[in-house]
N, C-alpha and C. Protein backbone atom coordinates (compact mmCIF):
# COMPACT_ATOMS: atom_id res chain seq x y z
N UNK A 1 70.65 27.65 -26.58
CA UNK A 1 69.87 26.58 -27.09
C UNK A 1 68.53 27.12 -27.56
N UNK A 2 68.13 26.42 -29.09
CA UNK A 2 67.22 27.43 -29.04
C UNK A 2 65.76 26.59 -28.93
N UNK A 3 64.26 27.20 -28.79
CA UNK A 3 63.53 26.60 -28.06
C UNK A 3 62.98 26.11 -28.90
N UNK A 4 62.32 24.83 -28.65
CA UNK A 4 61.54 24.25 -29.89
C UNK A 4 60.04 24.39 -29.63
N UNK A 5 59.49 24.15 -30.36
CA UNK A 5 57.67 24.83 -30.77
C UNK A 5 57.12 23.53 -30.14
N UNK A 6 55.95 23.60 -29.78
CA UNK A 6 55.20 22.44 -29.04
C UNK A 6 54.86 22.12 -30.45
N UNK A 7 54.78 20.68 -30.42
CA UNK A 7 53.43 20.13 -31.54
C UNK A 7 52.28 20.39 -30.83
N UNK A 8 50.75 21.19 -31.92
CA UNK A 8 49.76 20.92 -31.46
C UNK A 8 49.21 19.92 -31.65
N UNK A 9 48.21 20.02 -30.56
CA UNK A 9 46.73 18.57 -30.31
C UNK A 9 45.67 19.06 -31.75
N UNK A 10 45.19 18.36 -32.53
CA UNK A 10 43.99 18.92 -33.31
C UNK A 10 42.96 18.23 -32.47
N UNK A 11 42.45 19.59 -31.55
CA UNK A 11 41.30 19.21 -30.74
C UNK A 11 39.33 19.42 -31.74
N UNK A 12 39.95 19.41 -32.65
CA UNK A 12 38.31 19.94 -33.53
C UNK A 12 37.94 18.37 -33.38
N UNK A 13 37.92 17.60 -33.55
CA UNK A 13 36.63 16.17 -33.15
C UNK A 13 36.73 15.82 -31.50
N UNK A 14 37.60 16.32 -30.99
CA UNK A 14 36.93 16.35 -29.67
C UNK A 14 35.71 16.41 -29.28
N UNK A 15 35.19 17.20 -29.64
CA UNK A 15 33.35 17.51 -29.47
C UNK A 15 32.68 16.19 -29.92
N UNK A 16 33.20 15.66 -31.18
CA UNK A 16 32.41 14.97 -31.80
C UNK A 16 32.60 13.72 -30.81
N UNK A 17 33.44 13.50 -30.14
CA UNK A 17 34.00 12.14 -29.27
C UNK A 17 33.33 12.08 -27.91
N UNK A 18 33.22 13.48 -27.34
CA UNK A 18 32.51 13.54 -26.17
C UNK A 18 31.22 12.69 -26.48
N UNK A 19 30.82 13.78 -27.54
CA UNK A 19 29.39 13.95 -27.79
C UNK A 19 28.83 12.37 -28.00
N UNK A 20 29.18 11.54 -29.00
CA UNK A 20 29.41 10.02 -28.91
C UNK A 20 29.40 9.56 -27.55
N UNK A 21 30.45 9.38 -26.75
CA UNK A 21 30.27 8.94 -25.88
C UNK A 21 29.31 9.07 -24.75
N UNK A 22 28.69 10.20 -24.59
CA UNK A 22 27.31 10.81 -23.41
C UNK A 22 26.20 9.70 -24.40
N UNK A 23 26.02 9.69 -25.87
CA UNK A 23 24.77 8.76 -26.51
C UNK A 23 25.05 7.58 -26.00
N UNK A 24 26.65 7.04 -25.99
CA UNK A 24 26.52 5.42 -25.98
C UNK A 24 26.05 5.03 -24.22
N UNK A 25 26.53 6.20 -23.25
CA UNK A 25 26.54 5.64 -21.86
C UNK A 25 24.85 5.95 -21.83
N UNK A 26 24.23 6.83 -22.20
CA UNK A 26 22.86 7.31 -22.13
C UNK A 26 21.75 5.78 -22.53
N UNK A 27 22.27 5.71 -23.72
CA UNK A 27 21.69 4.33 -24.76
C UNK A 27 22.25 3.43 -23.93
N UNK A 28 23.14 2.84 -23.06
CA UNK A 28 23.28 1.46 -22.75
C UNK A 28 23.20 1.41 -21.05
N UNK A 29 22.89 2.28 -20.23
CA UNK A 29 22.53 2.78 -18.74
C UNK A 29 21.54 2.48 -18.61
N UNK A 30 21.41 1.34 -17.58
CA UNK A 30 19.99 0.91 -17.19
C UNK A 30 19.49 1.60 -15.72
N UNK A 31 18.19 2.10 -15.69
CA UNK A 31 17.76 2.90 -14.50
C UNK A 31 17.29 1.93 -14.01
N UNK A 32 17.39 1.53 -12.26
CA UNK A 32 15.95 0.98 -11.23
C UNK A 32 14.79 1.86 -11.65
N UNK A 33 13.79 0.51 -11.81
CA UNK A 33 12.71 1.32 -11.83
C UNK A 33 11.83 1.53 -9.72
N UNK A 34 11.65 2.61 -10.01
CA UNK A 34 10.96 3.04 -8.61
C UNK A 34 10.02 2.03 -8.50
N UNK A 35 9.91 1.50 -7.16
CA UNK A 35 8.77 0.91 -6.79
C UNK A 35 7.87 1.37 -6.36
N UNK A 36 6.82 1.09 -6.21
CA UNK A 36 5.73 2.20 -5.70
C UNK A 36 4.20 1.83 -5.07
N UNK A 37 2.89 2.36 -5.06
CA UNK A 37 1.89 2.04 -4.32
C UNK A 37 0.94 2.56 -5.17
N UNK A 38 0.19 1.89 -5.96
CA UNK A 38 -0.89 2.73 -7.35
C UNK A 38 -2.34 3.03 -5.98
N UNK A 39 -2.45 3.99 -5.86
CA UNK A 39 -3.59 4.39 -4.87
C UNK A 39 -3.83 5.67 -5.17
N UNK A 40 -5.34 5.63 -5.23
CA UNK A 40 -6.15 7.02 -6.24
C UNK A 40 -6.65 7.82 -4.55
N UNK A 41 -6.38 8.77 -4.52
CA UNK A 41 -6.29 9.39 -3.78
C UNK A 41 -7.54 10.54 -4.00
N UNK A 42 -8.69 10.37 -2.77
CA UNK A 42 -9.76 11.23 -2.19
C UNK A 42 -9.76 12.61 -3.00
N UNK A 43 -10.82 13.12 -3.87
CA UNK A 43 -10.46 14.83 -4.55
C UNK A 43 -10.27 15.75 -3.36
N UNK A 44 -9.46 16.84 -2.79
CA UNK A 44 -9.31 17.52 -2.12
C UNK A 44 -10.62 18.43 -2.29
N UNK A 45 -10.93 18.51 -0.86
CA UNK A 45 -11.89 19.58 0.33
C UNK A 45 -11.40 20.70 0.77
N UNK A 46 -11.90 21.61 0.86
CA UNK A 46 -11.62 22.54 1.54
C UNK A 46 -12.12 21.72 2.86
N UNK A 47 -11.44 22.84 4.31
CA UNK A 47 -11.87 22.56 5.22
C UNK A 47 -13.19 22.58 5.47
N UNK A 48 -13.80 23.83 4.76
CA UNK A 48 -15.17 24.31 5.34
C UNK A 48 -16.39 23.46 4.62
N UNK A 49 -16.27 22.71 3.41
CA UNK A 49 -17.04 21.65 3.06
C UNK A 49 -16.68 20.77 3.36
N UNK A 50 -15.87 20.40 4.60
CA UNK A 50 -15.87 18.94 4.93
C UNK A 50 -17.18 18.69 5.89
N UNK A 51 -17.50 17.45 5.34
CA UNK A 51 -18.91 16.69 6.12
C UNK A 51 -18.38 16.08 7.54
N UNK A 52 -19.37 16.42 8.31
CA UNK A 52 -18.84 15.93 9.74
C UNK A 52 -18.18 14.33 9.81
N UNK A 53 -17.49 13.81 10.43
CA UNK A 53 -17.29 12.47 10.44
C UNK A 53 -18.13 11.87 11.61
N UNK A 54 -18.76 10.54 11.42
CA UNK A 54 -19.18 10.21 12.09
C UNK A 54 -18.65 9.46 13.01
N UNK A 55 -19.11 8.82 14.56
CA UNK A 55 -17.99 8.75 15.64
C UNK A 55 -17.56 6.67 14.99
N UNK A 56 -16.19 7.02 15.64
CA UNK A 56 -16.61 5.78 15.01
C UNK A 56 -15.91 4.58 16.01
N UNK A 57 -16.30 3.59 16.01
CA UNK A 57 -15.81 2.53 17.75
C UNK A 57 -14.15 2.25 17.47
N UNK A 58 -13.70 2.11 18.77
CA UNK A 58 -12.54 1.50 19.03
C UNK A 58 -12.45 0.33 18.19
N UNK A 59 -13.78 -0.72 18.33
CA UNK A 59 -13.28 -1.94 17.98
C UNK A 59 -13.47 -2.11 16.63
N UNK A 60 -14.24 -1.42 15.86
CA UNK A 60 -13.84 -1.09 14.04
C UNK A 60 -12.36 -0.46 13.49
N UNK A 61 -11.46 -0.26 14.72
CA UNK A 61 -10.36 0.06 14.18
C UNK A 61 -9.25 -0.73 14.13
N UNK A 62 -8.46 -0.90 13.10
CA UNK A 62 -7.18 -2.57 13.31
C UNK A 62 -6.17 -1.70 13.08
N UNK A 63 -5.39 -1.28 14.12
CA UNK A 63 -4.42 -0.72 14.24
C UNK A 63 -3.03 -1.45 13.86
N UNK A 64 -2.19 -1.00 12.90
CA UNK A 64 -1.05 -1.68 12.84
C UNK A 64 0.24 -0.73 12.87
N UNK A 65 1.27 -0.39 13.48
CA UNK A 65 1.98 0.27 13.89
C UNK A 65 3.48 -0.25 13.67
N UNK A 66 4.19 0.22 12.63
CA UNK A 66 5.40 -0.45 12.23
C UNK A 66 6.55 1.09 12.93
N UNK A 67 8.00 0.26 13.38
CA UNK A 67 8.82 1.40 14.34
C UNK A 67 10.17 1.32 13.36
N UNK A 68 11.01 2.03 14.21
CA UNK A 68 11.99 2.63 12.95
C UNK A 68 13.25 1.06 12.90
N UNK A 69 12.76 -0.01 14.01
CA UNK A 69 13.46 -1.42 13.76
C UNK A 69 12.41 -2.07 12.16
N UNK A 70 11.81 -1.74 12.19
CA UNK A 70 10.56 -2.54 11.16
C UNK A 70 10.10 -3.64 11.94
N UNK A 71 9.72 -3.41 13.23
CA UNK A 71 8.99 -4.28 13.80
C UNK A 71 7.65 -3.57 13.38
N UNK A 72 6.51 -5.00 13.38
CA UNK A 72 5.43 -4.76 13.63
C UNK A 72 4.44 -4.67 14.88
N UNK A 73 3.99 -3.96 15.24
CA UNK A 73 2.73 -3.58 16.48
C UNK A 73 1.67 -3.67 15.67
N UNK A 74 0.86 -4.93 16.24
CA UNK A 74 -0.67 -5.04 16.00
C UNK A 74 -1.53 -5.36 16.80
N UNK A 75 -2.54 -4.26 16.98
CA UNK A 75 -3.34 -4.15 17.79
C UNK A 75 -2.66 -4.39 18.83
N UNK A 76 -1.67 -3.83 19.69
CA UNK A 76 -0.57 -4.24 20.68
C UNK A 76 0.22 -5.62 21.32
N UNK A 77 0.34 -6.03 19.84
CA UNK A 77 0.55 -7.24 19.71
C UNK A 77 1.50 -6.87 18.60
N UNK A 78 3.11 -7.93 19.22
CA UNK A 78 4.43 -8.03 18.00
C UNK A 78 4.08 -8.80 17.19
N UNK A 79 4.04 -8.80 16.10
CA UNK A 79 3.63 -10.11 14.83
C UNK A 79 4.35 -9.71 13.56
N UNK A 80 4.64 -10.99 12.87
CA UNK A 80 5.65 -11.12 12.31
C UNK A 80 4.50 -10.76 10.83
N UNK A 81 5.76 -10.17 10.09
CA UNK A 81 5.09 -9.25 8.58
C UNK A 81 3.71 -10.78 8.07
N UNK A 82 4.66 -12.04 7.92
CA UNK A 82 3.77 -13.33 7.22
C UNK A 82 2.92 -13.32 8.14
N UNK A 83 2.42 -13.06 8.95
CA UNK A 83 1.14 -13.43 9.87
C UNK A 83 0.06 -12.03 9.68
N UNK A 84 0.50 -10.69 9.24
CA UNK A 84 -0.43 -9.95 8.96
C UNK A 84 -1.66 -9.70 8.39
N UNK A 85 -1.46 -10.68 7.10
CA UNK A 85 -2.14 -10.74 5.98
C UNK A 85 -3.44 -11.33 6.95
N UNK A 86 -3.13 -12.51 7.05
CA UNK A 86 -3.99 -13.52 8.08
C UNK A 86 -5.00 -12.76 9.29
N UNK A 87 -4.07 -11.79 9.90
CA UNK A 87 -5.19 -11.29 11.02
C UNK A 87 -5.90 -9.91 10.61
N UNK A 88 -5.11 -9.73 9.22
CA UNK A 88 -6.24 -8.34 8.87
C UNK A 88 -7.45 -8.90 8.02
N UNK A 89 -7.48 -10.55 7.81
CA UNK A 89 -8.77 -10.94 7.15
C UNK A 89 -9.44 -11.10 8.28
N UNK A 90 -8.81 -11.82 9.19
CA UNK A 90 -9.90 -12.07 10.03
C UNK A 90 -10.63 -10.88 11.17
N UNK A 91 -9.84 -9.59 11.40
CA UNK A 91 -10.38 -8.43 11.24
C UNK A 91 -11.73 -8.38 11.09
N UNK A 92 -11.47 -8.09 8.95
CA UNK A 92 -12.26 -8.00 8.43
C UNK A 92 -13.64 -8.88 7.86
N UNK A 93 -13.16 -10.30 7.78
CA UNK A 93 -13.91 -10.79 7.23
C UNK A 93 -14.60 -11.40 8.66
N UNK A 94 -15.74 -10.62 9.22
CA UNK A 94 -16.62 -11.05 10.55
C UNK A 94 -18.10 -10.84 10.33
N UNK A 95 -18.73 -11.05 11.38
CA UNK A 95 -19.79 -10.64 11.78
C UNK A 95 -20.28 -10.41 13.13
N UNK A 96 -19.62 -9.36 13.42
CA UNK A 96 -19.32 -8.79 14.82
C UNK A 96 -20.76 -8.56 15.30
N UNK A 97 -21.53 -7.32 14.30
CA UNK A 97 -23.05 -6.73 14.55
C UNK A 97 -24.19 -7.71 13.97
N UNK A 98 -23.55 -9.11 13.59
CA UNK A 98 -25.07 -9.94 13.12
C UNK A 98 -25.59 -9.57 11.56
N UNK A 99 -24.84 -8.19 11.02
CA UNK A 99 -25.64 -7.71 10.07
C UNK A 99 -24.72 -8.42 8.27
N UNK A 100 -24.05 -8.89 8.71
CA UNK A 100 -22.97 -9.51 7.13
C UNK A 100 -23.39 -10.97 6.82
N UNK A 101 -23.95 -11.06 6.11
CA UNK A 101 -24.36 -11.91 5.57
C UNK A 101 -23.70 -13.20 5.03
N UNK A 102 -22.68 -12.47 4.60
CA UNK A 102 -21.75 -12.75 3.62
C UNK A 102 -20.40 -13.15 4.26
N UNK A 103 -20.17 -12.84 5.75
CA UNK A 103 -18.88 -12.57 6.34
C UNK A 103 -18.55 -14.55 6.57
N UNK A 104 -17.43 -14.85 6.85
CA UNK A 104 -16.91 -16.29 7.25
C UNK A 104 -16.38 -15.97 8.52
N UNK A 105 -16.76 -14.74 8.91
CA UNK A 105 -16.35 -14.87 10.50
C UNK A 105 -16.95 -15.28 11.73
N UNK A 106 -16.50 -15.19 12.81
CA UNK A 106 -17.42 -15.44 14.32
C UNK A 106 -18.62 -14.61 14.26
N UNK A 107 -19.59 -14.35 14.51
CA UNK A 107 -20.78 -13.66 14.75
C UNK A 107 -20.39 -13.16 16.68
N UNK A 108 -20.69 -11.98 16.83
CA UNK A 108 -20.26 -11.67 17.75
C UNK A 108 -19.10 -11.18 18.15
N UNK A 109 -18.26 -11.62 17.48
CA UNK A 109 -16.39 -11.41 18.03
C UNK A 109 -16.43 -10.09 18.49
N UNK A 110 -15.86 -10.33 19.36
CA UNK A 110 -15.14 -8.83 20.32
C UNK A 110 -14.03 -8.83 20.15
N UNK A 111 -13.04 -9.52 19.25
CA UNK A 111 -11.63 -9.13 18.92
C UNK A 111 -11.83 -8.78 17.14
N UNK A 112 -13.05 -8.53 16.53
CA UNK A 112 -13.39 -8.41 14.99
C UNK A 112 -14.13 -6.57 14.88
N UNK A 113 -14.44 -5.92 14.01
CA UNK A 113 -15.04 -5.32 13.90
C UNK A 113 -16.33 -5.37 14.04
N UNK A 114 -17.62 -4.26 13.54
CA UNK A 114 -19.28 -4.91 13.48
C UNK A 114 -19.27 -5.77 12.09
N UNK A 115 -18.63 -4.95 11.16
CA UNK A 115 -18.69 -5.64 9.89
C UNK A 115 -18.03 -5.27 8.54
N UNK A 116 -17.63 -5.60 7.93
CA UNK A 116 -16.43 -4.76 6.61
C UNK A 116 -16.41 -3.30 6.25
N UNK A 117 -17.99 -3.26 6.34
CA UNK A 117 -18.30 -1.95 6.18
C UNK A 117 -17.70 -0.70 6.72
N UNK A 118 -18.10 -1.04 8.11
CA UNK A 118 -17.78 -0.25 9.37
C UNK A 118 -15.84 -0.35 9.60
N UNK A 119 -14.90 -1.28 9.17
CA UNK A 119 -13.97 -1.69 9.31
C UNK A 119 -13.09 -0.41 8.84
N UNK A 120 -12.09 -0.40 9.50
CA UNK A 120 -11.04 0.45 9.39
C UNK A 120 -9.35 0.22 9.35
N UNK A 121 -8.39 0.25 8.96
CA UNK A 121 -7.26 0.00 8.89
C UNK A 121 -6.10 0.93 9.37
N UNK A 122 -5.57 1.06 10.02
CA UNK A 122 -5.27 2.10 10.68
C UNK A 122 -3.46 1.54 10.69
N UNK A 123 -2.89 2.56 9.63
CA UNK A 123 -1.88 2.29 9.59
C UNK A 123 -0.54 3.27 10.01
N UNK A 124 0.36 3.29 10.82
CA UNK A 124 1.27 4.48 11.25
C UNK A 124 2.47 4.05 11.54
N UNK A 125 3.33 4.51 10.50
CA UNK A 125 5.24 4.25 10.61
C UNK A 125 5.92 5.51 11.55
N UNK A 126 6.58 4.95 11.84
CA UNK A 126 8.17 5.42 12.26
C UNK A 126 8.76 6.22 10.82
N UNK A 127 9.22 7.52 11.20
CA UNK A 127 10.34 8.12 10.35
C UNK A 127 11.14 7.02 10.49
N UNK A 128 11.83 6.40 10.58
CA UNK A 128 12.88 5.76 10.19
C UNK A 128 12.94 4.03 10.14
N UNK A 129 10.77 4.25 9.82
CA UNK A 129 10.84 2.70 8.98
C UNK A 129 11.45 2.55 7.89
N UNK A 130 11.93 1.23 7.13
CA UNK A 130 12.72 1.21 5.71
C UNK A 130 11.29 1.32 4.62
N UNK A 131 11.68 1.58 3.68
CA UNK A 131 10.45 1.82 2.42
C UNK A 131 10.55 0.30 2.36
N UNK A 132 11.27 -0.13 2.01
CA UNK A 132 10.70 -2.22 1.50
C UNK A 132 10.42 -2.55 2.73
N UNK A 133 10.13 -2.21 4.00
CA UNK A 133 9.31 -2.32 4.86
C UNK A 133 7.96 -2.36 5.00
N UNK A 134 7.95 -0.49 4.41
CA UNK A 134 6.28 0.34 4.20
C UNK A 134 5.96 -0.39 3.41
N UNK A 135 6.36 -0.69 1.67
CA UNK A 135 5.74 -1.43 1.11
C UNK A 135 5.25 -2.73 1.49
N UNK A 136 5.71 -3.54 2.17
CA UNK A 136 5.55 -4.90 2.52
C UNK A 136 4.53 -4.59 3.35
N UNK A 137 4.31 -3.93 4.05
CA UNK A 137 2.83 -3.96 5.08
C UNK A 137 1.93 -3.88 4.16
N UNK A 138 1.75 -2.42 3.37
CA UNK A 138 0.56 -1.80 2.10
C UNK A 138 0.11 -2.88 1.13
N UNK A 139 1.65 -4.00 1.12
CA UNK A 139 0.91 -4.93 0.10
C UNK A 139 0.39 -5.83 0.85
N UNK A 140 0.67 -6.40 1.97
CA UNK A 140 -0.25 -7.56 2.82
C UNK A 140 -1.43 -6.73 3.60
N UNK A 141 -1.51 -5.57 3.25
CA UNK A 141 -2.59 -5.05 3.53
C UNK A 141 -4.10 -5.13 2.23
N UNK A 142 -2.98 -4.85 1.40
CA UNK A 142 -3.91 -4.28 0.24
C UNK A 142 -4.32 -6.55 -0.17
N UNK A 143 -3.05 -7.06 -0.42
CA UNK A 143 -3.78 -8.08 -0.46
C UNK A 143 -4.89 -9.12 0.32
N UNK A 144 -4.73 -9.15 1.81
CA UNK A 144 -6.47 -9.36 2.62
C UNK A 144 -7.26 -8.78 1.99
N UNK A 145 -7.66 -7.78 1.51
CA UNK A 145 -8.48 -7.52 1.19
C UNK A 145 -9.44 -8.06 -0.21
N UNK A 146 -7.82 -8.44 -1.23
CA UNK A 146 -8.24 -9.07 -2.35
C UNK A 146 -8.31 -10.56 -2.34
N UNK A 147 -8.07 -10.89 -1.23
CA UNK A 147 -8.17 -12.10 -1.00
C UNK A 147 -9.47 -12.47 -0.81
N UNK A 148 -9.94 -11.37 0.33
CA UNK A 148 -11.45 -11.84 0.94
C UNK A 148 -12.38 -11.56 -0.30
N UNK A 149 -12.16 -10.34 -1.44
CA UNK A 149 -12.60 -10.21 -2.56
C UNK A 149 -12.81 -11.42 -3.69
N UNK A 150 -11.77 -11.77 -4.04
CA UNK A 150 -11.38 -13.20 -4.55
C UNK A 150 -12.22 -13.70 -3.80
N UNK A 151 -12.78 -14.69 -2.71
CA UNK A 151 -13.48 -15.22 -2.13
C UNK A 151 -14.88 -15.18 -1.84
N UNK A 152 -15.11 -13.98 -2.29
CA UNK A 152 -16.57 -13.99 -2.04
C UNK A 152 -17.13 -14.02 -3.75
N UNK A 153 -16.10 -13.26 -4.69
CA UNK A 153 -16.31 -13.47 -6.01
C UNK A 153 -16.98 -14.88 -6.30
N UNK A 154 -15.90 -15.70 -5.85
CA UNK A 154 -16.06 -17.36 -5.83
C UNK A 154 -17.33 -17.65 -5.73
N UNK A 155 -17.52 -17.21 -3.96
CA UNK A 155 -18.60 -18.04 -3.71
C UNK A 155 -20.25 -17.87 -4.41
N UNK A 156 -20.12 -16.42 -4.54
CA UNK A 156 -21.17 -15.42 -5.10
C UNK A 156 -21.84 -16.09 -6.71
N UNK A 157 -20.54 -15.42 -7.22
CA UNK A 157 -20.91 -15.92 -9.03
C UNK A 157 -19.69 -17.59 -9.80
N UNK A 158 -19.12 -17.96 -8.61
CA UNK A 158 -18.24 -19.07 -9.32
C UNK A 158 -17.23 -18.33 -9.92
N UNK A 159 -16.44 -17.20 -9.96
CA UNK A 159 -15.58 -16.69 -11.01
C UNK A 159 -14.74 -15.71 -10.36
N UNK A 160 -13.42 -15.45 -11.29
CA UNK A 160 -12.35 -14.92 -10.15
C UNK A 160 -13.69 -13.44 -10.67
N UNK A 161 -12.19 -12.73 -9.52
CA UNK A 161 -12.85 -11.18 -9.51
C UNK A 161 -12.82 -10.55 -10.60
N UNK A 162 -11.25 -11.44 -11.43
CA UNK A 162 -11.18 -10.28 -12.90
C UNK A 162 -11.95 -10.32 -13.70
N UNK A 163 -12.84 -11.53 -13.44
CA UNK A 163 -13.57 -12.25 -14.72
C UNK A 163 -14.80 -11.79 -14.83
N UNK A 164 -15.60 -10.97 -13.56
CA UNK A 164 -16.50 -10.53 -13.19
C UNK A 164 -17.09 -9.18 -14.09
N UNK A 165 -18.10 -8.34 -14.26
CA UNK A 165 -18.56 -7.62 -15.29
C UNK A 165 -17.82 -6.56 -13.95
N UNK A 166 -18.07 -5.50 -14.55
CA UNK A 166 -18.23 -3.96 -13.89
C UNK A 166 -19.10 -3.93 -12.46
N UNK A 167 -20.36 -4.13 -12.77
CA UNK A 167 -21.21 -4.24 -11.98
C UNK A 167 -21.08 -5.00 -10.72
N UNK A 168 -20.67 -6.31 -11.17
CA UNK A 168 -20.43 -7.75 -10.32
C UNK A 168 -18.97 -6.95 -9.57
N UNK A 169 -18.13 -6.84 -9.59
CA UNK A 169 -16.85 -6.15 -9.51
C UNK A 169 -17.33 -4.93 -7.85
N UNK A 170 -17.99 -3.84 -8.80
CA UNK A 170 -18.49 -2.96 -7.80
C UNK A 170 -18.86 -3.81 -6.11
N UNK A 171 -20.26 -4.55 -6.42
CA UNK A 171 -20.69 -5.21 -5.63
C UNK A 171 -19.91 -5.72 -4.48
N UNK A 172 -18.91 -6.33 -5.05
CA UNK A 172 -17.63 -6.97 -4.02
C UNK A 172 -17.20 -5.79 -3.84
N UNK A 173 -16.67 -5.12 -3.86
CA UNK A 173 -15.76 -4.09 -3.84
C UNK A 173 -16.56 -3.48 -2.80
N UNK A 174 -18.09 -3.07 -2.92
CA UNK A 174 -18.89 -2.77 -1.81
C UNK A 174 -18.79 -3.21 -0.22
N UNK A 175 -19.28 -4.99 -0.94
CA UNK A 175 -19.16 -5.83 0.08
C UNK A 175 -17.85 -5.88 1.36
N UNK A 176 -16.67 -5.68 0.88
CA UNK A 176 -15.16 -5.39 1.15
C UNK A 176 -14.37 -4.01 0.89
N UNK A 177 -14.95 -2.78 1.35
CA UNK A 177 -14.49 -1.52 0.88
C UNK A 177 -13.07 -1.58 1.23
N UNK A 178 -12.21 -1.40 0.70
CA UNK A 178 -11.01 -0.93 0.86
C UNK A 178 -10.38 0.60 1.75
N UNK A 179 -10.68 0.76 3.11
CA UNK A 179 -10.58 1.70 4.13
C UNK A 179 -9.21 1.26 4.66
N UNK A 180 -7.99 1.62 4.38
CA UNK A 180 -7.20 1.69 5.29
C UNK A 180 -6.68 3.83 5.51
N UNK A 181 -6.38 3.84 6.69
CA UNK A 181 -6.14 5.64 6.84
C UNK A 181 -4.47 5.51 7.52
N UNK A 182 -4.13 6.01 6.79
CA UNK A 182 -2.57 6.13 6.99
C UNK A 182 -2.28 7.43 7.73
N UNK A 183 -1.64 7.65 9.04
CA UNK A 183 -1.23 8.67 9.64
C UNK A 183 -0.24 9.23 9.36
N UNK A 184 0.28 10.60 9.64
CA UNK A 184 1.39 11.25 9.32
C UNK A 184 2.96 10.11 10.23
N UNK A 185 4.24 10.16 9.62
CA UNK A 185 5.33 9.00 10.54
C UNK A 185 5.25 10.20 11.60
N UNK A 186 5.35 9.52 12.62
CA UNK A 186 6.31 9.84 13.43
C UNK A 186 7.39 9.11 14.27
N UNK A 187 7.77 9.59 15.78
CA UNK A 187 8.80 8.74 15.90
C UNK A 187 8.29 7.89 17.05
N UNK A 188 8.41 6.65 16.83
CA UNK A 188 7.87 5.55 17.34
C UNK A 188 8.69 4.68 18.42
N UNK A 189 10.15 5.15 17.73
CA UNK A 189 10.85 4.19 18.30
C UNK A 189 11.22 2.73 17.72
């Protein structure tokens, strides 16, 4: 019997078919966009020009401590993410040392800082907090702050914060520095 010849494949537009197809999945593939945390970050020091730090009190510090459940620890206290926002204004917005003028808080408080200035945020995860966790603290963090901003804008010049010049802007921004210090994760539990 005798053997018969294969028909060939004409593989020459092969290329051209691949090649097509990598544009159309490329062109019609939608990426997640990353979520993220826009924060301008301190110019790096050497060690040996770093300026001493000055000491600074227990009670200027608002400790918040998230574990690898995404529970929250504040100030050794469990509290639920919606109640954060709330006790890092009132934190901040005091007049612990008599000296804030400006503050809507207790005068005196021994559960508040001396005063915004002096205020600190003291934030530290668990390796095996979830990221839409981390984010959710950073933003009810970052928003108290624009809240109490927003608020004093108000009361100050009548006008939101955006509406405010450069100058006017600074001022608040003074008034309400934005200090939170984020620690390295570790394991929390």
């Amino acid at each position: 019997m005798a053997k018969r010849a294969l028909p060939e494949i004409n593989a020459g537009s092969m290329a051209d078919i691949a090649f097509l197809l990598l544009i159309f999945f490329l062109v019609t593939t939608t990426m997640d966009v990353d979520s993220g945390i826009n924060r301008k970050l301190p110019p790096w020091t050497p060690p040996e020009e770093m300026p001493d730090t000055p000491p600074v009190k227990k009670k200027n510090i608002f400790t918040v401590l998230v574990n690898s459940s995404n529970q929250l620890l504040v100030e050794d206290d469990y509290m639920d993410i919606r109640d954060l926002r709330d006790a890092t204004k009132q934190f901040l917005n005091n007049n612990g040392d008599g000296s804030c003028s400006y503050c809507q808080g207790a005068a005196k408080s021994i559960a508040s800082s001396d005063n915004p200035q002096k205020a600190i945020v003291s934030l530290q995860n668990d390796r095996g907090t979830s990221y839409k966790m981390y984010i959710a603290v950073q933003n009810e963090l970052a928003a108290a702050y624009n809240e109490l901003r927003e608020e004093l804008a108000q009361r100050r010049y009548g006008k939101t914060f955006d509406d405010l010049s450069v100058e006017e802007q600074n001022e608040i921004k003074d008034a309400y520095p934005q200090v939170i210090s984020e620690a390295e994760p570790v394991s929390l539990g």
